[in-house]
PDB file of N, CA and C in Angstrom:
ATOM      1  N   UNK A   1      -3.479  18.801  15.169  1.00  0.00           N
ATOM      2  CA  UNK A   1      -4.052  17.714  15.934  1.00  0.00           C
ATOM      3  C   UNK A   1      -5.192  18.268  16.778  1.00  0.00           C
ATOM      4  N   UNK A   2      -6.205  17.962  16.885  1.00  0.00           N
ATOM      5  CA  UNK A   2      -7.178  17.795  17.403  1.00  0.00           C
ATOM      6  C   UNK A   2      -7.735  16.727  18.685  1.00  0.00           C
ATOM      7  N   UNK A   3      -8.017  16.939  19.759  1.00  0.00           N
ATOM      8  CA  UNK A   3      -8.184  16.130  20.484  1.00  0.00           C
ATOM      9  C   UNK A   3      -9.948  16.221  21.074  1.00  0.00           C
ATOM     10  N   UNK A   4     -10.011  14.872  21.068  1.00  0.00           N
ATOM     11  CA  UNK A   4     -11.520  14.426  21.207  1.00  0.00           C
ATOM     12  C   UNK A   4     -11.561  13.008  22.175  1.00  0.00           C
ATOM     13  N   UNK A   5     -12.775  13.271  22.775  1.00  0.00           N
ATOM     14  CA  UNK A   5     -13.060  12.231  23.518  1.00  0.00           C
ATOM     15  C   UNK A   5     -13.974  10.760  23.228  1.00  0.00           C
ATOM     16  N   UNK A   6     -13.833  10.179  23.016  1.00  0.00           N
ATOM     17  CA  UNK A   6     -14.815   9.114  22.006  1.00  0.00           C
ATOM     18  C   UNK A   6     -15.294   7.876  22.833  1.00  0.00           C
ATOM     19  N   UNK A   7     -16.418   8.123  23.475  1.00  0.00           N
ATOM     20  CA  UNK A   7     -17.343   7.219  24.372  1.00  0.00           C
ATOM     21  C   UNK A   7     -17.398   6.067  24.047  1.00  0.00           C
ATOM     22  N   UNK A   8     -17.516   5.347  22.965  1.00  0.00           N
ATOM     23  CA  UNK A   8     -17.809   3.853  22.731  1.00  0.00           C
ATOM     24  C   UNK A   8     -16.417   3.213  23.715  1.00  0.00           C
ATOM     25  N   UNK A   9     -15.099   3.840  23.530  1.00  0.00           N
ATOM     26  CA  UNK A   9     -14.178   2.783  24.066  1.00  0.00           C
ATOM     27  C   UNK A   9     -13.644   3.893  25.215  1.00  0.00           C
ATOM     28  N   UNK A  10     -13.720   4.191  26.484  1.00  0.00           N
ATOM     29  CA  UNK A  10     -13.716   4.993  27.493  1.00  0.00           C
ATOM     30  C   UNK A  10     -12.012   5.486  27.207  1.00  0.00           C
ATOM     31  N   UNK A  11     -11.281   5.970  26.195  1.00  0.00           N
ATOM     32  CA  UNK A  11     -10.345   6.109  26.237  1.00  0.00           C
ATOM     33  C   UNK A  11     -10.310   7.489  25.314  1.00  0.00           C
ATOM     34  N   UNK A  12      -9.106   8.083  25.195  1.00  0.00           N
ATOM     35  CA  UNK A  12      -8.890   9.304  24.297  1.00  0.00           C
ATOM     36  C   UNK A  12      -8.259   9.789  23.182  1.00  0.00           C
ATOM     37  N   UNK A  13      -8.870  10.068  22.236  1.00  0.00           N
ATOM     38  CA  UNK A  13      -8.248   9.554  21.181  1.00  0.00           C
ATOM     39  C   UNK A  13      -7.912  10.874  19.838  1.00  0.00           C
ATOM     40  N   UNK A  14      -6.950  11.540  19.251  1.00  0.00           N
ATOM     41  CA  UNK A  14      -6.539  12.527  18.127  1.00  0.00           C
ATOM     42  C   UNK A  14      -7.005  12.136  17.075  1.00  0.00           C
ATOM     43  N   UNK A  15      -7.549  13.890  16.515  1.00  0.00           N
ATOM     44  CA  UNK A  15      -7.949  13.734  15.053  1.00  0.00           C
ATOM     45  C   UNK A  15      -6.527  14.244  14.281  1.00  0.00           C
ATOM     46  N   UNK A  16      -5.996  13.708  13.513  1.00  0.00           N
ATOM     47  CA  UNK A  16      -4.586  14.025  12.780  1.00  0.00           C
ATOM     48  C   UNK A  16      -5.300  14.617  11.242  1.00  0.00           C
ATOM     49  N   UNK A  17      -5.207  15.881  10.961  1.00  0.00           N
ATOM     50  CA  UNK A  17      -5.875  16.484  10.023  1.00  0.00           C
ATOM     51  C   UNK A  17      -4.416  17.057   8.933  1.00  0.00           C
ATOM     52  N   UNK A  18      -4.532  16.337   7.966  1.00  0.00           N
ATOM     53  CA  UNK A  18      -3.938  16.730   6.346  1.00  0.00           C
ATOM     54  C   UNK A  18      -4.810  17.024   5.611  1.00  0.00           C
ATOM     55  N   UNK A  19      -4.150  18.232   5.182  1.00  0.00           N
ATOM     56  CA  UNK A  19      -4.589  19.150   3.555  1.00  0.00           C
ATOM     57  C   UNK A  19      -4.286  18.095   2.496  1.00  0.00           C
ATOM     58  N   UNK A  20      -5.114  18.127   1.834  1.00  0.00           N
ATOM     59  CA  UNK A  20      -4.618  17.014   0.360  1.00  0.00           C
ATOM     60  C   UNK A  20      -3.305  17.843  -0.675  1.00  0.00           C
ATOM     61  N   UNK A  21      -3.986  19.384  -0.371  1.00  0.00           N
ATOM     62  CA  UNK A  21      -2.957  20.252  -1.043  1.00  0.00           C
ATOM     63  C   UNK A  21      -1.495  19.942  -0.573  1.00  0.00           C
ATOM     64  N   UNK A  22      -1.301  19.190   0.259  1.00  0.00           N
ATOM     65  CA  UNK A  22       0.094  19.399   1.143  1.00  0.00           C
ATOM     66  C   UNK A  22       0.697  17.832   0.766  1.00  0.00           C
ATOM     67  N   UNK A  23       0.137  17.424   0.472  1.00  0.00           N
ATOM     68  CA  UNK A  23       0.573  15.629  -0.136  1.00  0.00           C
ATOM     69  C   UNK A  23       0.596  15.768  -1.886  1.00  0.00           C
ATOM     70  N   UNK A  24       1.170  16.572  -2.282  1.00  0.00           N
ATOM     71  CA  UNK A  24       0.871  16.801  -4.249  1.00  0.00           C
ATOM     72  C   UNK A  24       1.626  15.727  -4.977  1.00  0.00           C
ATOM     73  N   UNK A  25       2.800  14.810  -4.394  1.00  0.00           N
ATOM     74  CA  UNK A  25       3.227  14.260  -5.276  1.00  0.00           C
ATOM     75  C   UNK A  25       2.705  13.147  -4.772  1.00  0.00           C
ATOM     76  N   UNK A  26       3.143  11.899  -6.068  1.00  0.00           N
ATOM     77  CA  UNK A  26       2.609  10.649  -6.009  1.00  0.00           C
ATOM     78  C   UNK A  26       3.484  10.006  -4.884  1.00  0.00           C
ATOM     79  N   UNK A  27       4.863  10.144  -4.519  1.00  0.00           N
ATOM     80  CA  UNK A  27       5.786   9.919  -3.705  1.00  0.00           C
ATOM     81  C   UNK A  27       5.245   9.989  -2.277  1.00  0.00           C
ATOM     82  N   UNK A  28       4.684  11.036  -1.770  1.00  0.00           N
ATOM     83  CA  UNK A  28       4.345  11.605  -0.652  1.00  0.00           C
ATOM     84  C   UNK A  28       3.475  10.787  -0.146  1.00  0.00           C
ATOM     85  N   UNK A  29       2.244  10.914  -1.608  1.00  0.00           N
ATOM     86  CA  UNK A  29       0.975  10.085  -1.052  1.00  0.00           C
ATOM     87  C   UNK A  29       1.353   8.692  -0.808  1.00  0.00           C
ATOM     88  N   UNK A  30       2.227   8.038  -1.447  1.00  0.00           N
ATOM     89  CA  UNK A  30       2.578   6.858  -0.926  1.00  0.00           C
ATOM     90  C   UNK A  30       3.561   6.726   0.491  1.00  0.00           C
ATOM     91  N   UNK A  31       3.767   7.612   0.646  1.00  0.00           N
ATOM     92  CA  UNK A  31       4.463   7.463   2.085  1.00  0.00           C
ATOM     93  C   UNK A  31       3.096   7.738   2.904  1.00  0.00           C
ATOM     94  N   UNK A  32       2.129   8.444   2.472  1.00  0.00           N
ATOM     95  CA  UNK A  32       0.983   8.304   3.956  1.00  0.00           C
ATOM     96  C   UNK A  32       0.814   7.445   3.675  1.00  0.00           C
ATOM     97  N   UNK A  33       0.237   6.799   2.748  1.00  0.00           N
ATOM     98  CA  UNK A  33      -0.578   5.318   2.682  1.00  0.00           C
ATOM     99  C   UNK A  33      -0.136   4.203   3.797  1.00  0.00           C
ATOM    100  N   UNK A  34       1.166   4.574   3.530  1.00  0.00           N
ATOM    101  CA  UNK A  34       2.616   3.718   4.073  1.00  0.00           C
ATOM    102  C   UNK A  34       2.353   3.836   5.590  1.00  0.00           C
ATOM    103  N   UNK A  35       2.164   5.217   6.079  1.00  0.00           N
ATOM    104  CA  UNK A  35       1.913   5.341   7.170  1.00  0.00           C
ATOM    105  C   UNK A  35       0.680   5.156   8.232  1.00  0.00           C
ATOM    106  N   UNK A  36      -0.177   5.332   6.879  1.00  0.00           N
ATOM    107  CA  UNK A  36      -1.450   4.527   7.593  1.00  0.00           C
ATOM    108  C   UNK A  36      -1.734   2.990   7.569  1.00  0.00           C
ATOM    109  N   UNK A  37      -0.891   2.235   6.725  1.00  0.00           N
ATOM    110  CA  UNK A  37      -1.278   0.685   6.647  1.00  0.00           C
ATOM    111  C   UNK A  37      -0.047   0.468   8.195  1.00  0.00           C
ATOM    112  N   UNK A  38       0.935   1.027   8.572  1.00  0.00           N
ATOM    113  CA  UNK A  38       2.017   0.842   9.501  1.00  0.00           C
ATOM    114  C   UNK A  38       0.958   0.944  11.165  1.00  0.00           C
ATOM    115  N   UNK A  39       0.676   1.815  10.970  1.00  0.00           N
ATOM    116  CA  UNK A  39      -0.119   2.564  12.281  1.00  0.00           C
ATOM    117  C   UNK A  39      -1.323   1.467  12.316  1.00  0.00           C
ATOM    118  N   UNK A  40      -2.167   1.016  11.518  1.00  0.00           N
ATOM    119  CA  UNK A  40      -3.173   0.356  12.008  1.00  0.00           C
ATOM    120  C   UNK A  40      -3.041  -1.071  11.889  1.00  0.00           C
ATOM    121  N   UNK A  41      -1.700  -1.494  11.705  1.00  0.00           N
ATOM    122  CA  UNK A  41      -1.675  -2.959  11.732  1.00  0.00           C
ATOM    123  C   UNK A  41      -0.888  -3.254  12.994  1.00  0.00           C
ATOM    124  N   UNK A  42      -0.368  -2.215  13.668  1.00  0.00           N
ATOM    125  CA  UNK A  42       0.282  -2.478  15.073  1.00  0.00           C
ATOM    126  C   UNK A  42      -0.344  -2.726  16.389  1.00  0.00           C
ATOM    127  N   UNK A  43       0.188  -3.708  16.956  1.00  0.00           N
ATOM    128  CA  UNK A  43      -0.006  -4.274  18.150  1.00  0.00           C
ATOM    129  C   UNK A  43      -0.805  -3.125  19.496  1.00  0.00           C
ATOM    130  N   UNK A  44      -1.507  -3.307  19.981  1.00  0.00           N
ATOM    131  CA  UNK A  44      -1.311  -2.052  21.306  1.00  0.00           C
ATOM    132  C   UNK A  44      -0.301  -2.151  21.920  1.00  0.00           C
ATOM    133  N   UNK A  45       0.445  -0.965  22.410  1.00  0.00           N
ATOM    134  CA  UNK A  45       1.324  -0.487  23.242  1.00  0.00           C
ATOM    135  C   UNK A  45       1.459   0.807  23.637  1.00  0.00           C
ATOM    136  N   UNK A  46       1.598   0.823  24.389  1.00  0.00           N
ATOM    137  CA  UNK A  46       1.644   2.686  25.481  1.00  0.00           C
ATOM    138  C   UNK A  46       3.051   3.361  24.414  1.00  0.00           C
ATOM    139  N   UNK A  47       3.683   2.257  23.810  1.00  0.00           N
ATOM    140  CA  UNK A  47       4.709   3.510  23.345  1.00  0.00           C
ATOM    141  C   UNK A  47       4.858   3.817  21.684  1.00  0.00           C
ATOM    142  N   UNK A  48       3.477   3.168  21.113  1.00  0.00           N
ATOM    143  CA  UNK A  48       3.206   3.068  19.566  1.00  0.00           C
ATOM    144  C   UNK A  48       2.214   4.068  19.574  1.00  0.00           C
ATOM    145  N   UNK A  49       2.043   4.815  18.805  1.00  0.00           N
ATOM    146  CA  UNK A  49       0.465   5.397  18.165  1.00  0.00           C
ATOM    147  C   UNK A  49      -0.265   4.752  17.118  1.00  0.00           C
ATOM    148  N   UNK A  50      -1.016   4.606  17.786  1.00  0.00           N
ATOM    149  CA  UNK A  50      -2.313   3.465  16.393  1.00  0.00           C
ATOM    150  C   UNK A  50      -2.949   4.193  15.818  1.00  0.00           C
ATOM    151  N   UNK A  51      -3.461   3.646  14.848  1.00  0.00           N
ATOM    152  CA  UNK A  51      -4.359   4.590  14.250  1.00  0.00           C
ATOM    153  C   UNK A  51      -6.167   3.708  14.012  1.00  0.00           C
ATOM    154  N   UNK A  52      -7.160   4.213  14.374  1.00  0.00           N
ATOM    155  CA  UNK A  52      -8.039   3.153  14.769  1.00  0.00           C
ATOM    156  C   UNK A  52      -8.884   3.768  13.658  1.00  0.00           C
ATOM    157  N   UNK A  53      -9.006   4.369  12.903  1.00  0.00           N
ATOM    158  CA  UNK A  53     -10.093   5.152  11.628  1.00  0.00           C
ATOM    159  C   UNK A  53      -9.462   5.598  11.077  1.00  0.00           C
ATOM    160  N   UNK A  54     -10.023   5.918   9.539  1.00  0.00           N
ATOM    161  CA  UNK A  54      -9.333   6.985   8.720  1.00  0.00           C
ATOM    162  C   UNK A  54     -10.610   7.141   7.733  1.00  0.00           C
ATOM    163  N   UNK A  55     -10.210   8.613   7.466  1.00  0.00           N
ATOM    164  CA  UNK A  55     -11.827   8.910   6.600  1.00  0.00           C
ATOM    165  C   UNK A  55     -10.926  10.493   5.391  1.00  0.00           C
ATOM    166  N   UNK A  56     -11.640  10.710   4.667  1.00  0.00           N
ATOM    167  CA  UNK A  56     -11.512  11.766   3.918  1.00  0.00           C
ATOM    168  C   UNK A  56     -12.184  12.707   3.028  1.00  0.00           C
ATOM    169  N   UNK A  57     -12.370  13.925   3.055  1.00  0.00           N
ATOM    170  CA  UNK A  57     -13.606  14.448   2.564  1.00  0.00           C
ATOM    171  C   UNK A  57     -12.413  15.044   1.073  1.00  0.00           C
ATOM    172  N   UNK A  58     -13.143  16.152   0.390  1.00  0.00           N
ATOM    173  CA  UNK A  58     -12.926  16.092  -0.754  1.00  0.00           C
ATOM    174  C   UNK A  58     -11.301  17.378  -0.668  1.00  0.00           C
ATOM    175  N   UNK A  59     -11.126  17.781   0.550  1.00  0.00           N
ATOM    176  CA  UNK A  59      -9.886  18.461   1.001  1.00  0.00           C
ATOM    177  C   UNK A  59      -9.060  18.061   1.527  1.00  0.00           C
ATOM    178  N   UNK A  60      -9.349  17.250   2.532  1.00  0.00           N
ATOM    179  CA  UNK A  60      -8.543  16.506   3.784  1.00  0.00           C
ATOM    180  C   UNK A  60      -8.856  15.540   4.406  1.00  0.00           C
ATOM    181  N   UNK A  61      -7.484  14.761   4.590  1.00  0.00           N
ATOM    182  CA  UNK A  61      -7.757  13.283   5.329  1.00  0.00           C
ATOM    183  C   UNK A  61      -7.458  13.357   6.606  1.00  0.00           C
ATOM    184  N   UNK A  62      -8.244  12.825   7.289  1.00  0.00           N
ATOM    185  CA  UNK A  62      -8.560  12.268   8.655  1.00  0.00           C
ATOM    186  C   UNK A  62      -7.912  11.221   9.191  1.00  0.00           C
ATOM    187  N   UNK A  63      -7.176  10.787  10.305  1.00  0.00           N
ATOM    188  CA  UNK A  63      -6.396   9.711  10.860  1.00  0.00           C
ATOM    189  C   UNK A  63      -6.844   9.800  12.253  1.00  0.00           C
ATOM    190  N   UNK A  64      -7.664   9.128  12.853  1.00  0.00           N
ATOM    191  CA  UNK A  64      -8.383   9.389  14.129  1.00  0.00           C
ATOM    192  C   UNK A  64      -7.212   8.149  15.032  1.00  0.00           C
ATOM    193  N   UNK A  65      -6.572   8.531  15.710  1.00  0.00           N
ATOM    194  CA  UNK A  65      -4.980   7.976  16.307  1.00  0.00           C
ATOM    195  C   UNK A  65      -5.034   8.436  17.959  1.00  0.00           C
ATOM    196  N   UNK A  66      -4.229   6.890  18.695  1.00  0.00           N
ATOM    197  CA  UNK A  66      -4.126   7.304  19.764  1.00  0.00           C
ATOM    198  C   UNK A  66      -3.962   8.771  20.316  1.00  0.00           C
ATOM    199  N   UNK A  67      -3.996   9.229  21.422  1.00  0.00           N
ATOM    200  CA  UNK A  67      -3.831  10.262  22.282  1.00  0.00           C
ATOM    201  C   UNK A  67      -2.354  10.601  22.649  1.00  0.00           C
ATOM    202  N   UNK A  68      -1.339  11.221  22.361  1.00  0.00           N
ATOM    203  CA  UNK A  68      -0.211  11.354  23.382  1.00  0.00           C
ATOM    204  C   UNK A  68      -0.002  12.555  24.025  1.00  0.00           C
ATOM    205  N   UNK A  69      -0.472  12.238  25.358  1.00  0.00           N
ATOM    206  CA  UNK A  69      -0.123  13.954  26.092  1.00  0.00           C
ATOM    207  C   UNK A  69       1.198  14.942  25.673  1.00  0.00           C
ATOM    208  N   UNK A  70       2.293  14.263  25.932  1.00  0.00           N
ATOM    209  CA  UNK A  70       3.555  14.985  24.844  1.00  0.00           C
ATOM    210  C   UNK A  70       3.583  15.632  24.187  1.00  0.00           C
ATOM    211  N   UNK A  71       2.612  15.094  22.413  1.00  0.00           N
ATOM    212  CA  UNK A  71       2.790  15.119  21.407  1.00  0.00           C
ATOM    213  C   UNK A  71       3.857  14.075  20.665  1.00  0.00           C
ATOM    214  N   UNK A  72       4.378  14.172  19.223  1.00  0.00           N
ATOM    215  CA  UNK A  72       4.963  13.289  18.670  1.00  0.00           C
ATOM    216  C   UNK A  72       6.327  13.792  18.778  1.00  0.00           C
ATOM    217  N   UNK A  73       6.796  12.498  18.469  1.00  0.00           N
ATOM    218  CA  UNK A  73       8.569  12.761  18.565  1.00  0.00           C
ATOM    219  C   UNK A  73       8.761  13.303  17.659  1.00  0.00           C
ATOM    220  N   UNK A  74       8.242  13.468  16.087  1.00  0.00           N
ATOM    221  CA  UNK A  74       8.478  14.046  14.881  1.00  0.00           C
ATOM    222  C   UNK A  74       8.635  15.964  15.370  1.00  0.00           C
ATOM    223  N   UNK A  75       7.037  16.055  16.064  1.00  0.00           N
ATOM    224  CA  UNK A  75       7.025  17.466  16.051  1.00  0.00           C
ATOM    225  C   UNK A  75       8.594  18.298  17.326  1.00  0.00           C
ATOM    226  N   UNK A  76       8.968  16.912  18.328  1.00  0.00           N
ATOM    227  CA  UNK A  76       9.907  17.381  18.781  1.00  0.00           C
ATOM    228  C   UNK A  76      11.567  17.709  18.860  1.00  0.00           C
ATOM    229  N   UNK A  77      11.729  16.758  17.864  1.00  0.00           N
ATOM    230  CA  UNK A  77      13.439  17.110  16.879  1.00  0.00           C
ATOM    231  C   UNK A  77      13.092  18.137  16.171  1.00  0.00           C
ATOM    232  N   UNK A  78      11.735  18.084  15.121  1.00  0.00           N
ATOM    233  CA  UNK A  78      12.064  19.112  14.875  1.00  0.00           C
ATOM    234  C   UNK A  78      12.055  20.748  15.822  1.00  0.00           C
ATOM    235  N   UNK A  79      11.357  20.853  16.884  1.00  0.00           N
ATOM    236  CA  UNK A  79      11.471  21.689  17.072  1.00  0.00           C
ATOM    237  C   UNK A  79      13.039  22.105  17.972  1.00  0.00           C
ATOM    238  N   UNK A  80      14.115  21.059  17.617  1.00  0.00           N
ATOM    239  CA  UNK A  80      15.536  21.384  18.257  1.00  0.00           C
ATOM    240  C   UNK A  80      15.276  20.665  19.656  1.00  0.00           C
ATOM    241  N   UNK A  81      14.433  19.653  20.446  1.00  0.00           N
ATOM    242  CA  UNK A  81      15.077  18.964  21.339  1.00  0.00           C
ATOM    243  C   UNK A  81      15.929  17.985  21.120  1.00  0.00           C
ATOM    244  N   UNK A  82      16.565  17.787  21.932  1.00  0.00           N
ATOM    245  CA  UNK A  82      17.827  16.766  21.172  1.00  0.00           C
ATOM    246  C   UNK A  82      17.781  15.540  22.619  1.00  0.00           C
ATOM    247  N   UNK A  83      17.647  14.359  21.982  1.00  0.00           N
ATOM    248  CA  UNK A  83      17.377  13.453  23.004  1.00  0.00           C
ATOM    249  C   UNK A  83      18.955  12.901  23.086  1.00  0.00           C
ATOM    250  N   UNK A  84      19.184  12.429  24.803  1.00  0.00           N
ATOM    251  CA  UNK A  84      20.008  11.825  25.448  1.00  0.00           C
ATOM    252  C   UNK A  84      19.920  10.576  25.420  1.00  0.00           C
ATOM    253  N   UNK A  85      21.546   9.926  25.293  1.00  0.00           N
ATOM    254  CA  UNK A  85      21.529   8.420  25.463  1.00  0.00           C
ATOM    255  C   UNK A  85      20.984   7.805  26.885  1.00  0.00           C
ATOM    256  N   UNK A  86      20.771   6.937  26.671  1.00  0.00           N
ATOM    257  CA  UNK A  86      20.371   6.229  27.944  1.00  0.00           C
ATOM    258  C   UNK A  86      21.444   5.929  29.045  1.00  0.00           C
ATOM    259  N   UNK A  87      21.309   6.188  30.345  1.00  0.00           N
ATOM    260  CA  UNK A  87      22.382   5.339  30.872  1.00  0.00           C
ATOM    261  C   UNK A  87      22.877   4.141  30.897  1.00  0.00           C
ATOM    262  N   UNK A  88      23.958   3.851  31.035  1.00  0.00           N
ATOM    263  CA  UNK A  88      23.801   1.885  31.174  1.00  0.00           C
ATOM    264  C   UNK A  88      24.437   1.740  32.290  1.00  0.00           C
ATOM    265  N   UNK A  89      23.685   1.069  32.958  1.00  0.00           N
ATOM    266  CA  UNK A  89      23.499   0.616  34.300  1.00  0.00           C
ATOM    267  C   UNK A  89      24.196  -0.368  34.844  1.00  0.00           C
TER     268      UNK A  89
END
């Protein structure tokens, strides 16, 4: 992930960079597709990541996607955090 600042809309916004080498089956590629028609048809919300562009050169595709200071929940199970239930109040 890449982070960039993009003037037209005063807000901040990630470059999400895939190898094409890394998507080889037809399966896969249909799960990004999947993931890019999901991401840019969603509503705004502080707790969704959108995806507002997508571009691709002859190696790798581009997903130019909200900002999350965090990072993603994907990259954080896997790295072994383990999230807590909520209290109920």
């Amino acid at each position: 992930m890449f982070r960039f600042h993009f003037e037209f809309r005063v807000c901040v916004l990630s470059l999400k960079v895939t190898l094409k080498t890394r998507v080889p089956r037809s399966r896969d590629r249909r799960r990004l597709r999947n993931e890019l028609k999901v991401m840019t048809d969603l509503p705004a919300s502080p707790f969704l990541q959108r995806c507002h562009a997508a571009f691709e050169t002859a190696t790798r595709l581009f997903f130019v996607v909200d900002f999350n200071a965090g990072g993603d929940l994907f990259n954080h199970l896997v790295s072994g955090l383990q999230l807590c239930a909520m209290p109920q109040w």
